[in-house]
Every structure is written in structure tokens, then in C-alpha cells.
C-alpha atoms as a PDB file:
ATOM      1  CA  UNK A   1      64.675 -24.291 -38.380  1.00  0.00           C
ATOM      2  CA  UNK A   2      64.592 -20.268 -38.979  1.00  0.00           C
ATOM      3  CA  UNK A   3      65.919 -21.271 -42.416  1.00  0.00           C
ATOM      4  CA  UNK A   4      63.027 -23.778 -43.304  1.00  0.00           C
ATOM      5  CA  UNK A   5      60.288 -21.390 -42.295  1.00  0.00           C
ATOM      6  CA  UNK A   6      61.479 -18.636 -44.500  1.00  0.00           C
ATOM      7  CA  UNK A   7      61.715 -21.476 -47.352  1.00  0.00           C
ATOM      8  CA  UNK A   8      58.227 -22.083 -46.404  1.00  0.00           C
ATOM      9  CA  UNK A   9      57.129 -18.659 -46.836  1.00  0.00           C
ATOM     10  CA  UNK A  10      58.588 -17.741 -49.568  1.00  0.00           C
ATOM     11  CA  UNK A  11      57.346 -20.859 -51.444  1.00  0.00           C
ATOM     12  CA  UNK A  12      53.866 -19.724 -50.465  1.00  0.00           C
ATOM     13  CA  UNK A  13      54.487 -16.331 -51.654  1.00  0.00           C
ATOM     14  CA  UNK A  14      55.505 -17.579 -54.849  1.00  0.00           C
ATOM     15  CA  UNK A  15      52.830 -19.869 -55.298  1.00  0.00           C
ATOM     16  CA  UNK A  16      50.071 -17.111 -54.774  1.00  0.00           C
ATOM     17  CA  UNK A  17      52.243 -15.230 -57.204  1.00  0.00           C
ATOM     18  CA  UNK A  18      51.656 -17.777 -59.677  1.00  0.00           C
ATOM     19  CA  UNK A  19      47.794 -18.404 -59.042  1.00  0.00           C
ATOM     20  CA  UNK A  20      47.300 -14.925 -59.509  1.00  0.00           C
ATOM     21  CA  UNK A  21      48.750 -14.518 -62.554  1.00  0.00           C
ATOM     22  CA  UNK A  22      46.785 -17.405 -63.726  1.00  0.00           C
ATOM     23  CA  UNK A  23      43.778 -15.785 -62.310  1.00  0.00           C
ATOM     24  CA  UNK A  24      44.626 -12.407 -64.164  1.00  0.00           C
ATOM     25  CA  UNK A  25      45.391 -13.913 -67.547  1.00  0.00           C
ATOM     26  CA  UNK A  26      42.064 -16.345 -67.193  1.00  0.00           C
ATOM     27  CA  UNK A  27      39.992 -13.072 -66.343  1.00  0.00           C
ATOM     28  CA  UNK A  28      41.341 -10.401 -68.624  1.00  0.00           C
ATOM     29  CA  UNK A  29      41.173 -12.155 -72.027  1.00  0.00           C
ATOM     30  CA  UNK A  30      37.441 -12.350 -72.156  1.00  0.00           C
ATOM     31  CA  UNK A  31      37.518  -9.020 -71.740  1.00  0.00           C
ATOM     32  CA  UNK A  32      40.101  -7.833 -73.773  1.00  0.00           C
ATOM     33  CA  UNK A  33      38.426  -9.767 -76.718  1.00  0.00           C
ATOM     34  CA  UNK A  34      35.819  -7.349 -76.090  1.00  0.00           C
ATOM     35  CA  UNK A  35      37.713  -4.543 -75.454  1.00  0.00           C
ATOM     36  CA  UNK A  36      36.553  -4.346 -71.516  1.00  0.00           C
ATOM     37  CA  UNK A  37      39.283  -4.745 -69.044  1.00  0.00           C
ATOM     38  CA  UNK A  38      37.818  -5.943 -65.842  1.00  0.00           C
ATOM     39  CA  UNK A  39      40.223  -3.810 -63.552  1.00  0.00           C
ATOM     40  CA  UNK A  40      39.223  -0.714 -65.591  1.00  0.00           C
ATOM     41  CA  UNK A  41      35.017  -1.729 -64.442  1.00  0.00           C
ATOM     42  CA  UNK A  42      35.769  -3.509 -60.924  1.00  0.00           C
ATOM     43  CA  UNK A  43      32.779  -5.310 -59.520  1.00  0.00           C
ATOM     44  CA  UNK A  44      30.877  -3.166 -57.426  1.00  0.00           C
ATOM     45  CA  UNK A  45      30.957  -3.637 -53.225  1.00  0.00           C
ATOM     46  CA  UNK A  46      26.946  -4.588 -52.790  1.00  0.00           C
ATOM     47  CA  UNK A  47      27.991  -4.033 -49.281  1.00  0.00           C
ATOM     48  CA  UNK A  48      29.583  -0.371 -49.397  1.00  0.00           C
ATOM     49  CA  UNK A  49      26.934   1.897 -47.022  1.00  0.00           C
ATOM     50  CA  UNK A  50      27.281  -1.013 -44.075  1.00  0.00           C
ATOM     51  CA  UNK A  51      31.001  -0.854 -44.633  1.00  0.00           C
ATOM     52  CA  UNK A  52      31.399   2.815 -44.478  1.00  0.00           C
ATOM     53  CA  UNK A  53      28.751   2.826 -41.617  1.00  0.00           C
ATOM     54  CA  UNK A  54      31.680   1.122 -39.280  1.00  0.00           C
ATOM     55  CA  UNK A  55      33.729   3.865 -38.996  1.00  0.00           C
ATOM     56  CA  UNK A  56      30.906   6.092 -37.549  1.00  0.00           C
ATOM     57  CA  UNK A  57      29.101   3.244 -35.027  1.00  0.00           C
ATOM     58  CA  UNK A  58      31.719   0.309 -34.481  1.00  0.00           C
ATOM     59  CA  UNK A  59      31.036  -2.872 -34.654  1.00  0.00           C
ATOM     60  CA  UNK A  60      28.257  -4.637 -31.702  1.00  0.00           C
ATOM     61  CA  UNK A  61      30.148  -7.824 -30.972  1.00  0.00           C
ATOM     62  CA  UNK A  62      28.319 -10.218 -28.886  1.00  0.00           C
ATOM     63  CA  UNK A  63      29.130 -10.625 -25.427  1.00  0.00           C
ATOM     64  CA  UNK A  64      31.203  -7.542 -25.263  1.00  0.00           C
ATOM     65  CA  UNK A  65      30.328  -3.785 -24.196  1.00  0.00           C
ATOM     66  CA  UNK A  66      31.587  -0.470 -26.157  1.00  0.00           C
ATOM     67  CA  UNK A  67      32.250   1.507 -23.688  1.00  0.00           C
ATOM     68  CA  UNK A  68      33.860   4.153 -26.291  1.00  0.00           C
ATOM     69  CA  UNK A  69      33.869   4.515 -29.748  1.00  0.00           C
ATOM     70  CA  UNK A  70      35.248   7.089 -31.923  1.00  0.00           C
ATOM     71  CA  UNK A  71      36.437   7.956 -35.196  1.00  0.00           C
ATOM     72  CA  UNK A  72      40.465   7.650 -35.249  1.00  0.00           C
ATOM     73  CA  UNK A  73      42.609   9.256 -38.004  1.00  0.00           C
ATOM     74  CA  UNK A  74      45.139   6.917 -38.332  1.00  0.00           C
ATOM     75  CA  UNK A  75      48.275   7.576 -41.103  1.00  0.00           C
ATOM     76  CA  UNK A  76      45.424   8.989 -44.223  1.00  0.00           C
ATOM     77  CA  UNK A  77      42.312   6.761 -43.394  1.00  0.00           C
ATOM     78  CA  UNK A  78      39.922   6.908 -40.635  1.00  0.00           C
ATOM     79  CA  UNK A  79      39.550   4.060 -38.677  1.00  0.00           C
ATOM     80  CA  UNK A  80      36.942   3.199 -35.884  1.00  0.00           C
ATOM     81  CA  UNK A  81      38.234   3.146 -32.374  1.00  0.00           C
ATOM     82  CA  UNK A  82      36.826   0.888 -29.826  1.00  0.00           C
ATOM     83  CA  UNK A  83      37.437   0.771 -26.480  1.00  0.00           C
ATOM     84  CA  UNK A  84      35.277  -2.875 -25.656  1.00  0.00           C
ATOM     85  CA  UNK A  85      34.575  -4.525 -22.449  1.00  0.00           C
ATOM     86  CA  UNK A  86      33.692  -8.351 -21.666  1.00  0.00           C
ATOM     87  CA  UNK A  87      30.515  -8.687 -19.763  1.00  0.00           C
ATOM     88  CA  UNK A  88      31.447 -11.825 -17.710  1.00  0.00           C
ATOM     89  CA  UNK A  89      34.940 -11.246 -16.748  1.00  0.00           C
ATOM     90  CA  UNK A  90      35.240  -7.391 -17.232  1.00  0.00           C
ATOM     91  CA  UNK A  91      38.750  -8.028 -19.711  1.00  0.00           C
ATOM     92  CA  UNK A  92      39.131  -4.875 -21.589  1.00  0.00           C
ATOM     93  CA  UNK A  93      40.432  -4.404 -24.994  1.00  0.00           C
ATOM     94  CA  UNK A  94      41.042  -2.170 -27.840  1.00  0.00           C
ATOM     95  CA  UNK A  95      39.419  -2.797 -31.153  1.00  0.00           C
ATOM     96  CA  UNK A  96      40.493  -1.009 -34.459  1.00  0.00           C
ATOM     97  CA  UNK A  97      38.706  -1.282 -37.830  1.00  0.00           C
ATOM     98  CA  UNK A  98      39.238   0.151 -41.357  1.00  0.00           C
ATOM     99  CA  UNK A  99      37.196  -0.876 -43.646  1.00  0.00           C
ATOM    100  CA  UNK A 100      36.624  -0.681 -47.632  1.00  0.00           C
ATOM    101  CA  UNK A 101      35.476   2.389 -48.910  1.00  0.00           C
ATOM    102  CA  UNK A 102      35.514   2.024 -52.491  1.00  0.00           C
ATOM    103  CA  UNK A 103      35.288  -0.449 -55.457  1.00  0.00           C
ATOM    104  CA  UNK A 104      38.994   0.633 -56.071  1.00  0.00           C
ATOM    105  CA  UNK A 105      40.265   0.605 -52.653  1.00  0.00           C
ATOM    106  CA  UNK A 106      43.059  -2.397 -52.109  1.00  0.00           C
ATOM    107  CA  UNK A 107      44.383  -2.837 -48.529  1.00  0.00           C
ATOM    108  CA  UNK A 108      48.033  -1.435 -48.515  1.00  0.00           C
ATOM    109  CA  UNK A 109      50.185   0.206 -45.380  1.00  0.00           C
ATOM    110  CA  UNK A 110      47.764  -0.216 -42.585  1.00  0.00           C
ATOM    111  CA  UNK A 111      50.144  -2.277 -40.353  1.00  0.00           C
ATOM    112  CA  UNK A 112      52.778   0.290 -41.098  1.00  0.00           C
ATOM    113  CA  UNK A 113      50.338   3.160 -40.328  1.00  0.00           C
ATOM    114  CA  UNK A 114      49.557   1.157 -36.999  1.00  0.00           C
ATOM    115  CA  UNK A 115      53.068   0.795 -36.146  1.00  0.00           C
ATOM    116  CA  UNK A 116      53.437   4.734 -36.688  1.00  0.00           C
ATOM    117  CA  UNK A 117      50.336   5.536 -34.577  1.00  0.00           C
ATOM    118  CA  UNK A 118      51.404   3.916 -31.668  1.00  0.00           C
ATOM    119  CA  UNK A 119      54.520   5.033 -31.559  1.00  0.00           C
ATOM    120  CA  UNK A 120      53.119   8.747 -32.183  1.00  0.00           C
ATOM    121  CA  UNK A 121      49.844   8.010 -29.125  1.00  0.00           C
ATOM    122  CA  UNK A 122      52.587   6.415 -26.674  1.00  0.00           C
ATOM    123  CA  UNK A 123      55.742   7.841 -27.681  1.00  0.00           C
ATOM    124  CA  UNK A 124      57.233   4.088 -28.400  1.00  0.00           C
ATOM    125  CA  UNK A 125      56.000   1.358 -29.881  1.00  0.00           C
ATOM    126  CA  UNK A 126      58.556  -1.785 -29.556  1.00  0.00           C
ATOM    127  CA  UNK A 127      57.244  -5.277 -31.730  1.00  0.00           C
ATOM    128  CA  UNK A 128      58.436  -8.526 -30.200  1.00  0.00           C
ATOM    129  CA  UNK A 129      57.294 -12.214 -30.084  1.00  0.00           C
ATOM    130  CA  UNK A 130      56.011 -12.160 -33.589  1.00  0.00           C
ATOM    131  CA  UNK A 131      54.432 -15.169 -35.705  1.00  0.00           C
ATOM    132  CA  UNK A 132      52.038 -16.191 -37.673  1.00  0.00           C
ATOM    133  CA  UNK A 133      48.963 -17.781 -36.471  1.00  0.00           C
ATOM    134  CA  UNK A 134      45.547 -19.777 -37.264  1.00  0.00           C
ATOM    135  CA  UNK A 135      41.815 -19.464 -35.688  1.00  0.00           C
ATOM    136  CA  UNK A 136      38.901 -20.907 -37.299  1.00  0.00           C
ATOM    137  CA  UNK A 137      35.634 -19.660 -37.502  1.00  0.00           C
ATOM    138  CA  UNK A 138      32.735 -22.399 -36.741  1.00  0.00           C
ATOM    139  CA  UNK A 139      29.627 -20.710 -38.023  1.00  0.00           C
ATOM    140  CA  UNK A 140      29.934 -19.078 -40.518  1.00  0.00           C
ATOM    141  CA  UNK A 141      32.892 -21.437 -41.251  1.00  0.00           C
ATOM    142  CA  UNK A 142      36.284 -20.079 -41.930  1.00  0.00           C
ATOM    143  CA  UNK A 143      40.046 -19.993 -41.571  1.00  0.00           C
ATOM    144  CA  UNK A 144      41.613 -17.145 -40.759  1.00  0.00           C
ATOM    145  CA  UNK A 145      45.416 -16.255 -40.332  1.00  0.00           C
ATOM    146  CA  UNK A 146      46.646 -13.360 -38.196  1.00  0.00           C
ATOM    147  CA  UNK A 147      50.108 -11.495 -37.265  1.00  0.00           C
ATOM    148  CA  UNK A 148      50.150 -12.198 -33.371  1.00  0.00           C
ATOM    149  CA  UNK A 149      52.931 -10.239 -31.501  1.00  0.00           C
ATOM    150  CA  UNK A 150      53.474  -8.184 -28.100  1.00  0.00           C
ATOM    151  CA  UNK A 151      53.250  -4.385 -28.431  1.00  0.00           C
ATOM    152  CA  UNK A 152      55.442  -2.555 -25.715  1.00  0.00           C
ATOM    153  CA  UNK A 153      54.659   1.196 -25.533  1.00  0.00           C
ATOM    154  CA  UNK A 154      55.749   3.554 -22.274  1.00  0.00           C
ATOM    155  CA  UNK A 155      52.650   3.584 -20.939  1.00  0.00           C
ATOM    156  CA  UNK A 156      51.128  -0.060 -21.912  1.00  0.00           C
ATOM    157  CA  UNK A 157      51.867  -3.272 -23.364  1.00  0.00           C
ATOM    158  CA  UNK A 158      49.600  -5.182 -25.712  1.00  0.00           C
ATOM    159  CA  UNK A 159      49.314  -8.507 -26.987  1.00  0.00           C
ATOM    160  CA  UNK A 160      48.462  -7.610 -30.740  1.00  0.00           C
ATOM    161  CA  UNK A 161      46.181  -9.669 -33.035  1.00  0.00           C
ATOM    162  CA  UNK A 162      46.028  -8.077 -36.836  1.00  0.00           C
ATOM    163  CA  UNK A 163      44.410  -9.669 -40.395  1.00  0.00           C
ATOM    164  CA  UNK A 164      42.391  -8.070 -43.199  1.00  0.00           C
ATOM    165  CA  UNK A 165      38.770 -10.142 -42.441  1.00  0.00           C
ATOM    166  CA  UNK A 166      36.499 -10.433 -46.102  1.00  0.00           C
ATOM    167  CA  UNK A 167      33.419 -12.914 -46.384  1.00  0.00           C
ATOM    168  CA  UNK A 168      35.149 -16.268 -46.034  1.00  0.00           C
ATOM    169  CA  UNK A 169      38.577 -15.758 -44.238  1.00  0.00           C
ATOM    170  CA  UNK A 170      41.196 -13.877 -43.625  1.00  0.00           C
ATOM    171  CA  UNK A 171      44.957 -12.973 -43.884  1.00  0.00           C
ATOM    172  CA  UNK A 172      47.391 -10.266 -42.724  1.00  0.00           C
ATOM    173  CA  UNK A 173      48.847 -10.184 -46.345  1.00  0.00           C
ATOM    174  CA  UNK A 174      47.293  -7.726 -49.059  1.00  0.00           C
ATOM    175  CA  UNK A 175      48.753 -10.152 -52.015  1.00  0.00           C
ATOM    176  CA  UNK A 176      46.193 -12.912 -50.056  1.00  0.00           C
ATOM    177  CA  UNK A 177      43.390 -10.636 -50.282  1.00  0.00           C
ATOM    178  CA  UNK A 178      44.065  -9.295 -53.599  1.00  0.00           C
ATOM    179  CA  UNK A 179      44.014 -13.464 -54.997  1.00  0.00           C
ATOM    180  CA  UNK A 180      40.854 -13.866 -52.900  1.00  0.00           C
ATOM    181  CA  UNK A 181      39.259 -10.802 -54.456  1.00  0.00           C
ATOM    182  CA  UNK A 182      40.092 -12.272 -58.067  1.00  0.00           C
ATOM    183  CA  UNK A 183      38.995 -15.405 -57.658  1.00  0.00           C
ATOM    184  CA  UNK A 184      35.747 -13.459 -56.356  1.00  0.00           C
ATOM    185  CA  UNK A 185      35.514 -11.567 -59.747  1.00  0.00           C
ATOM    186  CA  UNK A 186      35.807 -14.200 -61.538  1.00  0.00           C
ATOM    187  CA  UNK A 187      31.911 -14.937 -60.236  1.00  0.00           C
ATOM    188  CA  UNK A 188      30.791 -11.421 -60.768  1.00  0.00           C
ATOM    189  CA  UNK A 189      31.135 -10.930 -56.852  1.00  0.00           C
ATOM    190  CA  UNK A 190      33.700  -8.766 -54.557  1.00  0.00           C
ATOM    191  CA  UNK A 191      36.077  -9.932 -51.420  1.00  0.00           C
ATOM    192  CA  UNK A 192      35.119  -6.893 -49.470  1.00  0.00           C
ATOM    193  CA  UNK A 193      38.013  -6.404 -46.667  1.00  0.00           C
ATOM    194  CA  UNK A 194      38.390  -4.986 -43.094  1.00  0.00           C
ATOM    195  CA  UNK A 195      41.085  -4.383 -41.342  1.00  0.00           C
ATOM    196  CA  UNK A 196      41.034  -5.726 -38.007  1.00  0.00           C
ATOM    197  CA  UNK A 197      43.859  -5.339 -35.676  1.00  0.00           C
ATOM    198  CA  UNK A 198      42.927  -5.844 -31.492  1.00  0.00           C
ATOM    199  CA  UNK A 199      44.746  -4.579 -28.711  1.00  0.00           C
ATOM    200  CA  UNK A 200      44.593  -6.585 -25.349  1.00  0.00           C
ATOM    201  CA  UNK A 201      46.540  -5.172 -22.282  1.00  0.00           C
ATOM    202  CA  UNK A 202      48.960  -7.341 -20.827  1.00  0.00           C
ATOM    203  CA  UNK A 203      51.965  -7.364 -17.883  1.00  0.00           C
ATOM    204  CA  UNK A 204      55.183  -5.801 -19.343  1.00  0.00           C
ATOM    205  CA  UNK A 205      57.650  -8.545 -20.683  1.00  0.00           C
ATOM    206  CA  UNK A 206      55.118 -11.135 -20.563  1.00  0.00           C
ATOM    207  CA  UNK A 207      54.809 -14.080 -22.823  1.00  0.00           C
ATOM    208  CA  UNK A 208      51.804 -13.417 -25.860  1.00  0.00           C
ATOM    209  CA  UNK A 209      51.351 -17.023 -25.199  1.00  0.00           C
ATOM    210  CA  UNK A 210      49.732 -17.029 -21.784  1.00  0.00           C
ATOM    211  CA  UNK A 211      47.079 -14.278 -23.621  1.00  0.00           C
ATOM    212  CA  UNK A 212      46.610 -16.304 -26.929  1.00  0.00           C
ATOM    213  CA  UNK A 213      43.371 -18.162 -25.855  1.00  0.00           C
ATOM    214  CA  UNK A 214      41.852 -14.785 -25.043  1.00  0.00           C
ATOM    215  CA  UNK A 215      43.174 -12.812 -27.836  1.00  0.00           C
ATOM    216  CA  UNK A 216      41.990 -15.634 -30.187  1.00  0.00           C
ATOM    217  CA  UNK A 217      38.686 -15.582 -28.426  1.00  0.00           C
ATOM    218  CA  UNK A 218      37.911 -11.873 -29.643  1.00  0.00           C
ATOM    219  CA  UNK A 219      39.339 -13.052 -33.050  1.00  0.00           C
ATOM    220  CA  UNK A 220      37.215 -15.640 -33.739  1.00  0.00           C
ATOM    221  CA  UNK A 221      33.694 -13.307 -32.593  1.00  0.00           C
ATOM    222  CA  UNK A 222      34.877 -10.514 -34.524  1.00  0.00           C
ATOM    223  CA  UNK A 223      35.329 -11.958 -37.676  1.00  0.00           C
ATOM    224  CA  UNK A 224      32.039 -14.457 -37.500  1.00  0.00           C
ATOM    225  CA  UNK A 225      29.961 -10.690 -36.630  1.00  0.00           C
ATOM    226  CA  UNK A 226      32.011  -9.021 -39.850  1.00  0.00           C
ATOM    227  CA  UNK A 227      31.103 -12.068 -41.502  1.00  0.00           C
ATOM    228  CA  UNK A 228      27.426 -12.360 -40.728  1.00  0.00           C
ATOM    229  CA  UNK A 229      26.257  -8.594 -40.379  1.00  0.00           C
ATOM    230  CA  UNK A 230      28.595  -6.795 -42.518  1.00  0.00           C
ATOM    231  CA  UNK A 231      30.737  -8.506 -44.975  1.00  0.00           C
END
């Protein structure tokens, strides 16, 4: 089983591989014949100032209070910080956002600079229940994937939803962005990115499962308000 769903990944990883090495060939000799290459120019982000604006107001998500918002250093970027609050039920959760700022700027090492700020805010920061899952989006419509996993630190445990949101999806991997953003060039246009990643509290040793519907619940409205008043 464990052996057929790494063949299944790496099939898919290859398989991007190959579309976007079509999609780089495709794009680059119209502009090599006239001695432009398209990564030199990138498209600009039409989108940029509401982008950058993120890290200094949050994001209003329907439904849902800020009660805090700040401006977190996080690894070498500056995320926004969110401490958000559901009107009808009071459920609490944590809401981190990086988003683009630049024409140039790819999505790298911002799980890995999560993983290190949690570890550094609660002294430990110990990943289990991983996996990949699926949410759609109704309106705007999209499919997004996200890394879903439990988060245990010594002071709180999280249920953890992460992906890298642009206009009409998402997905936790930079190589998926990076073939979304090409195909995007192709037209002249940009696949603007945000990182997302959420933070709901949960019991200690509990199952994510139990806190999926919720978790997936923020998902969803975060990306459609990305999608509709930023990206």
C-alpha cells in the first residue's frame, strides 16, 4: 500500500517534470529567436500593492473575527499573523500568510521555515498524522490540495492545514506552482501565490480526523477571499 502511494507520487512528480519542460521549451524559443528570454522579463504581478498590503492588515475572512494581527518574522520573510475567531461557535484559530512580493519571487522553504518557527515559539514542534488532502472551492471554482498533519508543541497542539493558494487552485508543492505560473505566462498573465498555512487548536494525541471538517471549512473561505479580493 505505502509502496503504491510513493509510486503514485513519484509518477506525478515526474509527469509535472515533463510538462514543464515542455512548457519551458514551447515558451523560450519565441523568445530566443528574438533574443528575449522570458525568465530574464517575467510578467509583471498586476496584483503586487494588494499582495504586499497582507502582511500589514491580514486578510477579512467572512464569518470570522481578527482579534490580533501582526507582522511575524518568520525564517527571512515577514509573514502576517492572525489570531481569528468564528462568530457563531467562538472556534479559534491561527492564520499565517506570506505572500508574493516580487515578479521574481518563487515560493521555496516556507514549510521548513514554519517547522523552525514553531519549534523556536514553543520550544518543540513534533509532525505526525501527515497526508495529502483535497477541498474544492465552489465559487470561485477550484481545487485545491493541502499538507494536513497534527502539530504537537509543549504548550499546544494543532491540527495543521498548509498550500501555496494563486488565482485558480492550489498546492503545497513549489514545482506545482512554478508549472501553474508557466502555463500562466504563456498568456501574458502571472500565478500570483500565497502561502497559507492555518493553525487550529486541538486535544493532545488526538486524531486530525475528528478536526478535518473544520479545518477544511477555514480552507475552503480562505482561499475563495484570496481568490476573489486579492489574487
Amino acid at each position: 500500500m505505502i509502496y503504491s502511494k510513493l509510486k503514485e507520487r513519484y509518477f506525478a512528480h515526474i509527469v509535472a517534470l515533463l510538462l514543464l519542460l515542455l512548457i519551458l521549451v514551447i515558451g523560450a524559443v519565441p523568445g530566443y529567436l528574438k533574443g528575449n528570454w522570458q525568465w530574464q522579463q517575467p510578467a509583471p504581478i498586476i496584483n503586487l500593492k494588494k499582495l504586499k498590503q497582507i502582511r500589514q492588515t491580514g486578510l477579512t475572512i467572512p464569518g470570522w473575527q481578527t482579534i490580533e494581527q501582526t507582522e511575524q518574522p518568520i525564517g527571512e520573510q515577514k509573514w502576517s499573523l492572525q489570531l481569528i475567531k468564528k462568530l457563531q461557535t467562538n472556534t479559534e484559530a491561527m492564520l499565517l500568510l506570506l505572500p508574493q512580493n516580487g515578479p521574481r519571487k518563487q515560493p521555496q522553504v516556507e514549510w521548513t521555515e514554519i517547522n523552525s518557527w514553531g519549534r523556536s515559539r514553543w520550544g518543540q514542534w513534533n509532525i505526525a498524522q501527515s497526508r495529502l488532502v483535497e477541498f474544492t472551492v465552489k465559487q470561485p471554482p477550484a481545487k485545491v490540495k493541502a499538507v494536513f498533519f497534527r502539530a504537537a508543541t509543549t504548550e499546544q497542539t494543532f491540527a495543521v492545514l498548509q498550500w501555496y493558494a494563486w488565482r485558480d487552485g492550489g498546492n503545497p508543492s513549489t514545482l506545482q506552482w512554478l508549472l501553474a505560473d508557466q502555463l500562466a505566462q504563456l498568456q501574458k498573465q502571472r500565478a500570483a501565490w500565497v502561502a497559507v498555512s492555518i493553525l487550529l487548536p486541538m486535544e493532545p494525541l488526538g486524531k486530525i480526523d475528528t478536526f478535518w471538517s473544520e479545518v477544511k471549512s477555514i480552507g475552503e473561505t480562505v482561499q475563495a477571499t484570496l481568490m476573489t479580493s486579492v489574487l
